[in-house]
Protein backbone atom coordinates (compact mmCIF):
# COMPACT_ATOMS: atom_id res chain seq x y z
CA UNK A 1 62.91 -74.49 -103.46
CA UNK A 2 61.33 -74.98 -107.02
CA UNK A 3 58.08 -75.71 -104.55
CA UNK A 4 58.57 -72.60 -103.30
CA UNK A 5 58.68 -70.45 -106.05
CA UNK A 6 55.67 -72.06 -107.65
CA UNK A 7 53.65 -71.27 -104.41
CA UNK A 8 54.79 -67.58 -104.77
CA UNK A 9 53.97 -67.53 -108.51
CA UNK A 10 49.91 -68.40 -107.65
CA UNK A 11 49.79 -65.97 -105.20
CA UNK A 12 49.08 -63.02 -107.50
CA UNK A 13 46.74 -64.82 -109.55
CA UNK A 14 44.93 -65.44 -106.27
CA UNK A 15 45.12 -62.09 -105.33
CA UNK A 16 43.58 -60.37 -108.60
CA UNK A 17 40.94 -63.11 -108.93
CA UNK A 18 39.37 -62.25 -105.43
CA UNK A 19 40.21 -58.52 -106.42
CA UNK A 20 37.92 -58.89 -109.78
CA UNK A 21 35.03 -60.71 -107.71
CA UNK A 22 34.65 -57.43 -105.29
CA UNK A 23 35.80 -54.64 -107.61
CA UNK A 24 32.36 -54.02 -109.23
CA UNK A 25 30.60 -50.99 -107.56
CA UNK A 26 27.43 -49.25 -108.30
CA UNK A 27 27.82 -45.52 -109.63
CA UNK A 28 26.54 -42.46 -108.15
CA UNK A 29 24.22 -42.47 -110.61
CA UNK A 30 22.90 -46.20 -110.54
CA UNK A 31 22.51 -45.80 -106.70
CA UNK A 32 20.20 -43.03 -107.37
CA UNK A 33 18.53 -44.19 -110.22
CA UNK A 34 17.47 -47.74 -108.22
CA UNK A 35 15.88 -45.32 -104.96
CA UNK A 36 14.29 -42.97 -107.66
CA UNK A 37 12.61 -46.34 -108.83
CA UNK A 38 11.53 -47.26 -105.14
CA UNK A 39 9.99 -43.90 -104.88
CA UNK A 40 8.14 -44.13 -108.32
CA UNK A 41 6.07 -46.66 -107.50
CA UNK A 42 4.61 -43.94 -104.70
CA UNK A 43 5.25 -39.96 -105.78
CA UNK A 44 4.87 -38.88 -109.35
CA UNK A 45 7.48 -35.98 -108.33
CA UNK A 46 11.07 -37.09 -109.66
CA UNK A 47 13.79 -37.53 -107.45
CA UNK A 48 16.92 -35.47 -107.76
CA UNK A 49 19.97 -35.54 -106.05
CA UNK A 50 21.89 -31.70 -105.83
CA UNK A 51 25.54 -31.36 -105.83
CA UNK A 52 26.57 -28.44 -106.70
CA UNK A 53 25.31 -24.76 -106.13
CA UNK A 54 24.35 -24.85 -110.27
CA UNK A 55 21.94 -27.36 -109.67
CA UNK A 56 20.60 -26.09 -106.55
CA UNK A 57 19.68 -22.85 -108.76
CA UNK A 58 18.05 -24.90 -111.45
CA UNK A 59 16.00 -26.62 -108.86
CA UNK A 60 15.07 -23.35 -107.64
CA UNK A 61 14.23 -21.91 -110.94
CA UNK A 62 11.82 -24.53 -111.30
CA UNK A 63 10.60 -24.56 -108.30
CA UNK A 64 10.02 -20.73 -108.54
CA UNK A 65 7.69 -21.53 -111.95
CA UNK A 66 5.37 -23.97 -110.22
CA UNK A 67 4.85 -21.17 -107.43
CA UNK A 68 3.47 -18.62 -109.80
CA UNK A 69 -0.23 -19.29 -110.18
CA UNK A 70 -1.07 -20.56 -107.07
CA UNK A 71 0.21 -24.51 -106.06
CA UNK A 72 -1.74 -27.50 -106.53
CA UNK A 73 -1.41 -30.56 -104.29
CA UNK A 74 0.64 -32.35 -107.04
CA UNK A 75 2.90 -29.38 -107.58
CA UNK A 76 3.70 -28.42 -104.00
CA UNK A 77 5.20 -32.27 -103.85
CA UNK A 78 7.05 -31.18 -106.68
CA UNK A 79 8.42 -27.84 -105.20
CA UNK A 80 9.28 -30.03 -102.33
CA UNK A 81 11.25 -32.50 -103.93
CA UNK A 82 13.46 -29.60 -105.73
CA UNK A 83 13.70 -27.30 -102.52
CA UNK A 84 13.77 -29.25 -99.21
CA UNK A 85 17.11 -30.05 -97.54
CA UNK A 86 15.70 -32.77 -95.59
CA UNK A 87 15.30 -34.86 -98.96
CA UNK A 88 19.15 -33.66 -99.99
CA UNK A 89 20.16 -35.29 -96.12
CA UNK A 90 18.51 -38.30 -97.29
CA UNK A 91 20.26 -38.38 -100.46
CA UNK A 92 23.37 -37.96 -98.85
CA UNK A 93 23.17 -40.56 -96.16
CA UNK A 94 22.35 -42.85 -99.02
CA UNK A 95 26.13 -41.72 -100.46
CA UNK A 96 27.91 -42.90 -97.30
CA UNK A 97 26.51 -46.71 -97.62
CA UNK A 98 27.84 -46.44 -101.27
CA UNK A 99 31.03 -45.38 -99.89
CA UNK A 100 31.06 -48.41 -97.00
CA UNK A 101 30.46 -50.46 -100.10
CA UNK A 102 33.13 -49.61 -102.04
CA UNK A 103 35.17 -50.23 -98.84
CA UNK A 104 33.86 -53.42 -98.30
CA UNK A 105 34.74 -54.81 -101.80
CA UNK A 106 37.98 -53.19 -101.72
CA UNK A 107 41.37 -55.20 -101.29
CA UNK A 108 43.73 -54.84 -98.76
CA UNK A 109 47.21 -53.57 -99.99
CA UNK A 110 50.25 -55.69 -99.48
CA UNK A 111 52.91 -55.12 -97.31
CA UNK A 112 56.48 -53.71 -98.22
CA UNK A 113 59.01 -54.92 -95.82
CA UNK A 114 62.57 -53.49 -96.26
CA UNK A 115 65.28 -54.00 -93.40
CA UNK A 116 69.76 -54.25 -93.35
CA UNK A 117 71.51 -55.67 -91.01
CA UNK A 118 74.95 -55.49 -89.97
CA UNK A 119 77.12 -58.08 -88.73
CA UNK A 120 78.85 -57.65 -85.31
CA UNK A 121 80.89 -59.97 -82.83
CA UNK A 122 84.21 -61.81 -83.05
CA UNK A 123 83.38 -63.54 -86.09
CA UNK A 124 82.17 -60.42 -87.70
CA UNK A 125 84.70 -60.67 -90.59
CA UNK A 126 83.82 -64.05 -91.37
CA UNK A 127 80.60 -62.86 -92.52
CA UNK A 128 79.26 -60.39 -95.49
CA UNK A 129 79.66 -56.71 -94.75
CA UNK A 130 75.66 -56.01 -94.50
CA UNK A 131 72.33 -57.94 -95.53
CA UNK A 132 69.44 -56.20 -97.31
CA UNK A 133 66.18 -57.79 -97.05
CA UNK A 134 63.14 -56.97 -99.30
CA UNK A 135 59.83 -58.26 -99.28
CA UNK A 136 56.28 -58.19 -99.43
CA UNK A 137 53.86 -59.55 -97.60
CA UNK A 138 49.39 -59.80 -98.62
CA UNK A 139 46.96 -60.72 -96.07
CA UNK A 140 45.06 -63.45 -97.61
CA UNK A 141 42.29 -63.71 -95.35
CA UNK A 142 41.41 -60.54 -96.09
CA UNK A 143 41.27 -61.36 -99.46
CA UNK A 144 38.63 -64.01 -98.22
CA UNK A 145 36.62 -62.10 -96.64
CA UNK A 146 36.02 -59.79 -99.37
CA UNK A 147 32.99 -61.58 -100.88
CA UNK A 148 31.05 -61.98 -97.49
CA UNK A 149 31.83 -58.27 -96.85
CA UNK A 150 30.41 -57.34 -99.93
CA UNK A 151 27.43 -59.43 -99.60
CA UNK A 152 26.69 -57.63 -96.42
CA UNK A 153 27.46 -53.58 -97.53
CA UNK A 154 25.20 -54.57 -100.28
CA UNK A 155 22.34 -55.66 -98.24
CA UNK A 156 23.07 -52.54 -96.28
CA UNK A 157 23.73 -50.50 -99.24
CA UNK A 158 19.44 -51.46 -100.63
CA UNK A 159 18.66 -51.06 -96.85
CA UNK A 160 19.97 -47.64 -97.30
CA UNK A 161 17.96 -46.97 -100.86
CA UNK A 162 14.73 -48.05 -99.05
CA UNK A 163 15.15 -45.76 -96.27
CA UNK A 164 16.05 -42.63 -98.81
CA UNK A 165 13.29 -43.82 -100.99
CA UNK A 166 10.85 -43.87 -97.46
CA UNK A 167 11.83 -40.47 -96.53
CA UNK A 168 10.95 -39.09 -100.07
CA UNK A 169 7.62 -40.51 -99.96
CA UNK A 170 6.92 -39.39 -96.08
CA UNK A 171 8.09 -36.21 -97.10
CA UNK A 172 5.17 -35.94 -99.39
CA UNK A 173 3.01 -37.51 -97.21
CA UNK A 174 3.71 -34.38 -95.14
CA UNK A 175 3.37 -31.98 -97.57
CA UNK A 176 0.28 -33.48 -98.69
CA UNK A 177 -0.55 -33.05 -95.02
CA UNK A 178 0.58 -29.52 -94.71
CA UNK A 179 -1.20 -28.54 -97.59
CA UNK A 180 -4.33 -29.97 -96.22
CA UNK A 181 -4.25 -27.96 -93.30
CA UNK A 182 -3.11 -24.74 -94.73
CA UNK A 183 -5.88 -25.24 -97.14
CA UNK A 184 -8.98 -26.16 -94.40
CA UNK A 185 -7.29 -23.13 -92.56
CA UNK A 186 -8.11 -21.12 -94.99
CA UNK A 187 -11.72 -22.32 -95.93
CA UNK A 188 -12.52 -22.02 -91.83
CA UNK A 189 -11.38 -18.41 -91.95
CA UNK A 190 -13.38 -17.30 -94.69
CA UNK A 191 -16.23 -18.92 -93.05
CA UNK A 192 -15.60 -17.28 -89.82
CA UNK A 193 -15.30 -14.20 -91.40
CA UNK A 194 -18.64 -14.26 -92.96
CA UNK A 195 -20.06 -15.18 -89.58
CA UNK A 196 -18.62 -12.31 -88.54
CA UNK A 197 -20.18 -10.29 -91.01
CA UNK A 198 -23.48 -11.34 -90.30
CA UNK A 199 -23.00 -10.89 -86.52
CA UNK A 200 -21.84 -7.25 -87.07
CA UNK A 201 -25.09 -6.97 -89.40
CA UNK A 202 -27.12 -7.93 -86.71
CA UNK A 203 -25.83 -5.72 -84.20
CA UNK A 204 -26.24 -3.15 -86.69
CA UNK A 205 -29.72 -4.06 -87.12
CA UNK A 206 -30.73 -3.62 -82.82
CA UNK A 207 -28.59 -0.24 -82.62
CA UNK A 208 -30.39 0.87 -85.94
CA UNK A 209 -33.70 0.17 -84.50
CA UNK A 210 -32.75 1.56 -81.13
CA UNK A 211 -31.99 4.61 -82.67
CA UNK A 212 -35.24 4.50 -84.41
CA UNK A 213 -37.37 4.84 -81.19
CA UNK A 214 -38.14 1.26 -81.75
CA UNK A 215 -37.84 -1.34 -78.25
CA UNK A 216 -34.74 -2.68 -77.71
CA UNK A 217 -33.88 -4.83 -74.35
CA UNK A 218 -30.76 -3.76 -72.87
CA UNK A 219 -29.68 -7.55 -72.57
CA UNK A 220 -30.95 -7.99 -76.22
CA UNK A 221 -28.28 -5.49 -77.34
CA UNK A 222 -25.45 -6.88 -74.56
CA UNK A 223 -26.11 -10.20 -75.91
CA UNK A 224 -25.35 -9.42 -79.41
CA UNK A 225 -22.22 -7.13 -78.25
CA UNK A 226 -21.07 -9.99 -76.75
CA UNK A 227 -21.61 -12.58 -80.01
CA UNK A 228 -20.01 -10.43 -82.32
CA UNK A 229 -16.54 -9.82 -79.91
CA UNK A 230 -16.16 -13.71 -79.88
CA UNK A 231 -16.99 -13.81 -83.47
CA UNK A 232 -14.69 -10.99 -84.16
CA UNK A 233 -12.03 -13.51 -81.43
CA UNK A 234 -13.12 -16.50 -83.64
CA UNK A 235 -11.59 -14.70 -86.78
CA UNK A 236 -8.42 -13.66 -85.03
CA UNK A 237 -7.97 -17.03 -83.90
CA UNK A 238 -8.77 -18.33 -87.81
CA UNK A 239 -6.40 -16.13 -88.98
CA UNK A 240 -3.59 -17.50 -86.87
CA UNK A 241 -4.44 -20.76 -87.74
CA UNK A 242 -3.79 -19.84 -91.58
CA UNK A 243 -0.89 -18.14 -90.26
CA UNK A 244 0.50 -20.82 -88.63
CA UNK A 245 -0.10 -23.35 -91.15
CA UNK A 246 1.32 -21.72 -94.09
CA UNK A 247 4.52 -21.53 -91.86
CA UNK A 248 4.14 -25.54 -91.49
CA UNK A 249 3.57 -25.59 -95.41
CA UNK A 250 6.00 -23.35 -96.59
CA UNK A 251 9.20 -25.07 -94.07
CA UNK A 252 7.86 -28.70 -96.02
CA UNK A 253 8.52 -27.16 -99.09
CA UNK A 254 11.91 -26.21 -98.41
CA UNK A 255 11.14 -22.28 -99.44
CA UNK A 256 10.63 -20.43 -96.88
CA UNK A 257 12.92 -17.18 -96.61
CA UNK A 258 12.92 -17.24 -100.03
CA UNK A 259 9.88 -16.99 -102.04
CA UNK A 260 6.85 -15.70 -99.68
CA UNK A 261 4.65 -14.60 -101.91
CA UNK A 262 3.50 -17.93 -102.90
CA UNK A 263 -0.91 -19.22 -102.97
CA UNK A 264 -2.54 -22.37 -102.93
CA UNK A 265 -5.30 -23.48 -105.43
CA UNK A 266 -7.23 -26.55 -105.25
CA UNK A 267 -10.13 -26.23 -102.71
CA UNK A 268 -10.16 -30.14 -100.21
CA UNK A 269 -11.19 -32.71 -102.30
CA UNK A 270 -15.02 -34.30 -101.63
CA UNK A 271 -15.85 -36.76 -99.75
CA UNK A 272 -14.84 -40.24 -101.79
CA UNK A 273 -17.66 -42.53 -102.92
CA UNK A 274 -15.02 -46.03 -100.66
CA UNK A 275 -13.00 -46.38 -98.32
CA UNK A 276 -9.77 -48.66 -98.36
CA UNK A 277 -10.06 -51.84 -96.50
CA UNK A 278 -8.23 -51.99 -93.44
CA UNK A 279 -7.66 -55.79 -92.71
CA UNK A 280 -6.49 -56.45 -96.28
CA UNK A 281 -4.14 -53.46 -96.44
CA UNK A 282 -2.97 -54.37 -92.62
CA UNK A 283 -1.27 -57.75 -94.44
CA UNK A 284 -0.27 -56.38 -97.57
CA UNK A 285 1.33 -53.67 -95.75
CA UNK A 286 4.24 -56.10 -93.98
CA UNK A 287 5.51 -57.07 -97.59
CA UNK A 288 5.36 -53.20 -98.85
CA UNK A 289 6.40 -50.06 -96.60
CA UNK A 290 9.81 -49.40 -97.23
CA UNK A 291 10.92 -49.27 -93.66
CA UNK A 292 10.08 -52.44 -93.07
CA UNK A 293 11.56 -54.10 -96.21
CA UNK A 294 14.63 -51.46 -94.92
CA UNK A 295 14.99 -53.66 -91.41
CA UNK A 296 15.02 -56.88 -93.82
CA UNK A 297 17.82 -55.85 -95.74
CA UNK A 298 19.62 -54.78 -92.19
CA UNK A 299 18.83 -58.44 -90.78
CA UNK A 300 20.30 -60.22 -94.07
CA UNK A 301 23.25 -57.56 -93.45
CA UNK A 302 23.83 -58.70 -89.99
CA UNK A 303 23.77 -62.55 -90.95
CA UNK A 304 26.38 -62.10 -93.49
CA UNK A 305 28.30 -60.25 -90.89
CA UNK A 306 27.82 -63.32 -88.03
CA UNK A 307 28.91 -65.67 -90.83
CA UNK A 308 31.85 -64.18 -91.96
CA UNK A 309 32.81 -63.75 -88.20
CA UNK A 310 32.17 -67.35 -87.53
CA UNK A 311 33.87 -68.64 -90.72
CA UNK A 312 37.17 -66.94 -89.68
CA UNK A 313 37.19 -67.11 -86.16
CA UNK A 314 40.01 -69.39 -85.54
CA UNK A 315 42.68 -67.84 -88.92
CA UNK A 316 41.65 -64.10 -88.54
CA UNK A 317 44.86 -63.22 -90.19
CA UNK A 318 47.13 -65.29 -92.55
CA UNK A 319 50.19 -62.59 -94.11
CA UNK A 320 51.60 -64.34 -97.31
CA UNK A 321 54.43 -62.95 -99.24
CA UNK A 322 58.18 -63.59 -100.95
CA UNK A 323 60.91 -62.20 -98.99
CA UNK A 324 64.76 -61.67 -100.68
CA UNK A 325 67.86 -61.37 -98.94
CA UNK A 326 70.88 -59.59 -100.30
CA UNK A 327 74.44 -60.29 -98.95
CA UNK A 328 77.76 -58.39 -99.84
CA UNK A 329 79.22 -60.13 -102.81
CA UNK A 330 75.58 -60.51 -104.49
CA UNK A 331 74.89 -63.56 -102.86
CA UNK A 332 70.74 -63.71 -102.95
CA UNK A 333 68.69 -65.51 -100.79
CA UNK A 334 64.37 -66.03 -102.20
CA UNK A 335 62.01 -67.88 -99.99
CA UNK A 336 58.10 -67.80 -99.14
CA UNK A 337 57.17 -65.92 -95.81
CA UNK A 338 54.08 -66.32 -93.39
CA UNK A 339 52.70 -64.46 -90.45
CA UNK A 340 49.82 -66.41 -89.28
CA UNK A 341 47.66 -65.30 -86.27
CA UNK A 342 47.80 -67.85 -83.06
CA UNK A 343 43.85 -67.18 -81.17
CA UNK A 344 45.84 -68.26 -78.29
CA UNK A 345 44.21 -65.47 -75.75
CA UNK A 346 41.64 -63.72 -78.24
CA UNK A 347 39.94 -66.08 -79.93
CA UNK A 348 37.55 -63.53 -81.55
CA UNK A 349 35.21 -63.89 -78.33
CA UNK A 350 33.90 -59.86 -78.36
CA UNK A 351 33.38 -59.95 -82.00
CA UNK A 352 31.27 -63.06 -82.14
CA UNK A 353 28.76 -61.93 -79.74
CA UNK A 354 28.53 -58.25 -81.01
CA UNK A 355 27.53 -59.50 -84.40
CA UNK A 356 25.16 -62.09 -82.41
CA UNK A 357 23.60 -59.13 -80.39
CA UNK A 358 23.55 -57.35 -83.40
CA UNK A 359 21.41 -59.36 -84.81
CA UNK A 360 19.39 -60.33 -82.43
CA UNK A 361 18.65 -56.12 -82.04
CA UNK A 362 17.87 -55.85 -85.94
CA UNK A 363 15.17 -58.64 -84.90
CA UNK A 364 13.68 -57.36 -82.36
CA UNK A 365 13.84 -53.68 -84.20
CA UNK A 366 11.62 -55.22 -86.80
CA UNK A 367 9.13 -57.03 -84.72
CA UNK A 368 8.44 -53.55 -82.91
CA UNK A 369 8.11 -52.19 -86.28
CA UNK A 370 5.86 -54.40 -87.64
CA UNK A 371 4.16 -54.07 -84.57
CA UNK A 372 3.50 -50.41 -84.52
CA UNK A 373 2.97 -50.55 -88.08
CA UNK A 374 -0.29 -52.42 -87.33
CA UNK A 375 -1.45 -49.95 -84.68
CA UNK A 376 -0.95 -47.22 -87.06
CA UNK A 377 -3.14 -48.79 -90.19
CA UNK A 378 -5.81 -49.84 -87.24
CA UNK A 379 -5.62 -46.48 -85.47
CA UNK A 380 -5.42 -44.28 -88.93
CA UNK A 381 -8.62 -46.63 -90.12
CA UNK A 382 -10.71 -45.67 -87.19
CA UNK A 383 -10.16 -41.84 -87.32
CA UNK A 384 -11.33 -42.31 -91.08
CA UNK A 385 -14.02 -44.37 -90.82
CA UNK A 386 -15.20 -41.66 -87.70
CA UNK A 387 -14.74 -38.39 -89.97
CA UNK A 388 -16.53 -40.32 -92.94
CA UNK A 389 -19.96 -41.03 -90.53
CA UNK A 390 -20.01 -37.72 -89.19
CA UNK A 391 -19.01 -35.98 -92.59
CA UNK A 392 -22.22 -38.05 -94.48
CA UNK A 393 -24.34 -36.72 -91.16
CA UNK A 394 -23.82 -33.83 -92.36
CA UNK A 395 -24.07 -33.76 -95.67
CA UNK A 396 -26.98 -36.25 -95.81
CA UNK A 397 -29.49 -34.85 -92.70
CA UNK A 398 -27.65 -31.93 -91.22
CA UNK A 399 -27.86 -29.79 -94.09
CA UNK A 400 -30.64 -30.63 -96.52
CA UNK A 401 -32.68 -29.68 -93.08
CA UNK A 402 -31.19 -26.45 -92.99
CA UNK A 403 -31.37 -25.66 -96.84
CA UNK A 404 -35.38 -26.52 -96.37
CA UNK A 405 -35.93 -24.15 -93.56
CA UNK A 406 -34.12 -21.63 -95.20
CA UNK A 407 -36.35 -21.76 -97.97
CA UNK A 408 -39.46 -22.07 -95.67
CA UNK A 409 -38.64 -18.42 -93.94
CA UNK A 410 -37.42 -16.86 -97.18
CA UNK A 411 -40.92 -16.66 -98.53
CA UNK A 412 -41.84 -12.93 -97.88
CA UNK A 413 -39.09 -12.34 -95.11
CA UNK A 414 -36.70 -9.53 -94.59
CA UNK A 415 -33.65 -11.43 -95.72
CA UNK A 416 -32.16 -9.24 -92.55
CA UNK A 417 -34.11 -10.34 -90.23
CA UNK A 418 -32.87 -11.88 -86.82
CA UNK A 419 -34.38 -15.63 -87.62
CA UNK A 420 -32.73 -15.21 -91.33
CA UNK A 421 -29.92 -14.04 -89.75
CA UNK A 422 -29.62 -16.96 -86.94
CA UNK A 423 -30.37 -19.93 -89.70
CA UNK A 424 -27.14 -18.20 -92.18
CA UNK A 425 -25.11 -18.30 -88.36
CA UNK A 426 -26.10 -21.81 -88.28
CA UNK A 427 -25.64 -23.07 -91.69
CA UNK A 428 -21.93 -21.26 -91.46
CA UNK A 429 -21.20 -23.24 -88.05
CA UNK A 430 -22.08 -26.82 -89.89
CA UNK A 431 -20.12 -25.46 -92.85
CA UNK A 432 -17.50 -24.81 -90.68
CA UNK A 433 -17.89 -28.24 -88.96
CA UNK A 434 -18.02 -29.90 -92.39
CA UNK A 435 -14.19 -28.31 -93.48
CA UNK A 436 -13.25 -29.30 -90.25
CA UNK A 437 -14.14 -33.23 -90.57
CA UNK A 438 -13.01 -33.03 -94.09
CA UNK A 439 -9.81 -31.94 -92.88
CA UNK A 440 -9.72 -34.80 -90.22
CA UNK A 441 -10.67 -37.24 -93.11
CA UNK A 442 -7.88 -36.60 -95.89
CA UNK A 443 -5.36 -36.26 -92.70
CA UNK A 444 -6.38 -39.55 -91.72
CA UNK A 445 -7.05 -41.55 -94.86
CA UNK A 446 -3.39 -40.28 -96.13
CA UNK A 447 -1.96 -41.64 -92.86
CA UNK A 448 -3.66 -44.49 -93.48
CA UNK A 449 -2.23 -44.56 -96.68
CA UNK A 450 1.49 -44.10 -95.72
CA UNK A 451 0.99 -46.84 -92.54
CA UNK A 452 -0.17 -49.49 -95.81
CA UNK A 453 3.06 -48.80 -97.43
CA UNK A 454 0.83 -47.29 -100.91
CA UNK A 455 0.32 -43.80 -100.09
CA UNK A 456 -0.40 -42.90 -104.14
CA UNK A 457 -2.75 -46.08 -104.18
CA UNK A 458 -4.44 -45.21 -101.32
CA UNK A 459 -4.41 -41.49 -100.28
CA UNK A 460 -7.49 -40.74 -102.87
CA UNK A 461 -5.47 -37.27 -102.99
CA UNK A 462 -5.52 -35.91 -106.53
């Protein structure tokens, strides 16, 4: 008996001790604060995490301030990061692994057991008149299991502050994008409208001279009808472009419905004097992107998981507790109680090879991964290193040729006249062409940049 009661008196101990060793929890604000870190290293923007409909009307505040004067590059990432809801949905999946964390290094509550009994029969009176029984019962191995558990929730728990911290930086990867296109939009309309302008000053010119008594061939005239309506269709198209871009913009910043009166400043950025290198950045790039460090911390998660299965496959529940009888008369009965699970038909079979598949899927979800990771950084590289040749065509024989036959017809000519007029059409269509492989370059490049896992190291973007 004295045994007994010693065995009982360690049991509490036991209990707290494993209690202490999984009872420490990150905060809200220590999860956020180690993803705001993760996304420091790529997007100047802070990272802010609304709860309330106060700070959603701060954020907006200050959002509405950086829309005044027109938005910069840097400060429509920042409007993003207060506004967008997709960043919030991030922010809040990232609160449900804190919450399977505190689950996982939480205790299991004992047991209360509380029963009478009655005697009955023919030697009923030789017994008490009723028996109360009290007692409480702890299951130990899940006491046990507590410090695997944790060690898995918090491999998932960084696995879920990577991913958060991945979709803050692709969600200014995509602004950065938007913003590109808005902003080539833009440029390509103005150009098209200045086309335009010379096209209608043309036609101008042949009905002028018409009307003048002066030759003009009826095809001549149909001709230029007929350039100016698909100039005048070029515009229209140009202008939906904007149209539609701004839209694209304006739902990555998270205001649209909202604030519509809102500009961009900032014209595209030149073309840079390097490129980055893809083979280097290819194998840097494994050890980097968040995602992928993400499926890491998921694989680590999974082996903890097969572990703990395996270590407690054959005791997957051991109920230890101190039961008391109490008999008429106030005769008292203490002893030790066990339940102890027998795998005499489940032997923890279905559970062992989910965690194994399990596994085995995180593995193969990371090879595919890294895989396509790859393509993207080779694929990304190619469209760059493309735009850049035909971009320093351009710049470096297309249009020094046209500036110097410009300024060979200018001498004495009638700034109006049709050759003046066709070599300002032309120099507007490479213009137009230049935007255009700009526009391909920074879209590319910033891919490129994102794939590598260092999109502010590597976009060029200012």
């Amino acid at each position: 008996m004295q045994r007994y009661r010693r065995a009982t008196q360690l049991l509490p101990g036991v209990g707290l001790l494993l209690i202490a060793a999984g009872c420490t929890v990150p905060t809200r604000r220590e999860n956020l604060d180690a993803t705001a870190q993760l996304v420091a290293g790529q997007v100047a923007a802070p990272l802010e995490w609304r709860l309330d409909d106060k700070a959603d009307a701060e954020a907006r505040q200050r959002a509405e301030a950086m829309l005044v004067d027109g938005l910069t590059l840097q400060e429509a990432i920042g409007v993003s990061f207060l506004a967008s809801p997709d960043l919030q949905l991030a922010l809040e999946k990232l609160e449900i692994s804190r919450a399977d964390f505190v689950a996982a290094a939480t205790a299991p509550n004992p047991v209360a057991v509380i029963g009478a009994r009655e005697p009955n029969g023919d030697l009923a009176a030789f017994y008490p008149g009723h028996t109360i029984s009290f007692g409480v019962l702890q299951n130990v191995i899940g006491l046990l299991q507590i410090p695997g558990r944790r060690q898995a929730a918090k491999h998932d728990l960084q696995r879920a502050r990577l991913e958060a911290a991945n979709a803050a930086v692709r969600l200014a990867a995509q602004v950065a994008q938007a913003w590109i296109d808005y902003s080539a939009a833009l440029r390509v309309l103005d150009v098209r409208q200045r086309a335009a302008a010379i096209t209608q000053l043309a036609y101008d010119n042949l009905n002028a001279a018409q009307a003048a008594g002066k030759p003009v061939a009826a095809d001549t005239l149909d001709g230029q009808r007929r350039d100016l309506l698909d100039q005048q269709g070029s515009v229209i198209r140009a202008r939906l472009d904007a149209a539609r871009t701004r839209v694209e913009l304006g739902e990555k910043l998270g205001i649209a419905g909202w604030r519509d009166d809102w500009s961009v400043q900032q014209p595209l950025p030149p073309l840079p004097a390097t490129d980055p290198q893809a083979a280097a950045e290819e194998q840097a790039a494994m050890g980097r992107r968040l995602d992928l460090l993400a499926d890491e911390e998921m694989i680590q998660a999974r082996l903890r998981v097969l572990a703990n299965t395996r270590r407690f496959r054959w005791l997957s529940e051991v109920d230890l507790g101190l039961f008391q009888d109490e008999a008429t008369g106030g005769t008292h009965f203490t002893g030790p109680n066990a339940v102890i699970d027998v795998p005499l038909f489940d032997q923890r079979q279905s559970a062992l090879l989910n965690a194994d598949a399990q596994l085995r899927s995180e593995l193969r979800t990371r090879d595919a991964a890294r895989l396509a990771a790859r393509s993207e950084i080779r694929s990304h590289a190619a469209e760059m290193v493309a735009a850049r040749e035909l971009l320093e065509q351009i710049e470096q024989q297309i249009e020094p040729l046209q500036r110097q036959q410009q300024q060979e017809g200018a001498a004495g000519a009638d700034p109006d006249s049709t050759e003046r007029l066709r070599q300002r059409l032309a120099a507007l269509s490479t213009e137009e062409e230049h935007v255009d492989l700009l526009r391909d370059y920074w879209r590319a490049r910033s891919a490129l940049a994102l794939a590598a896992g260092d999109w502010a190291g590597l976009s060029g973007l200012p």
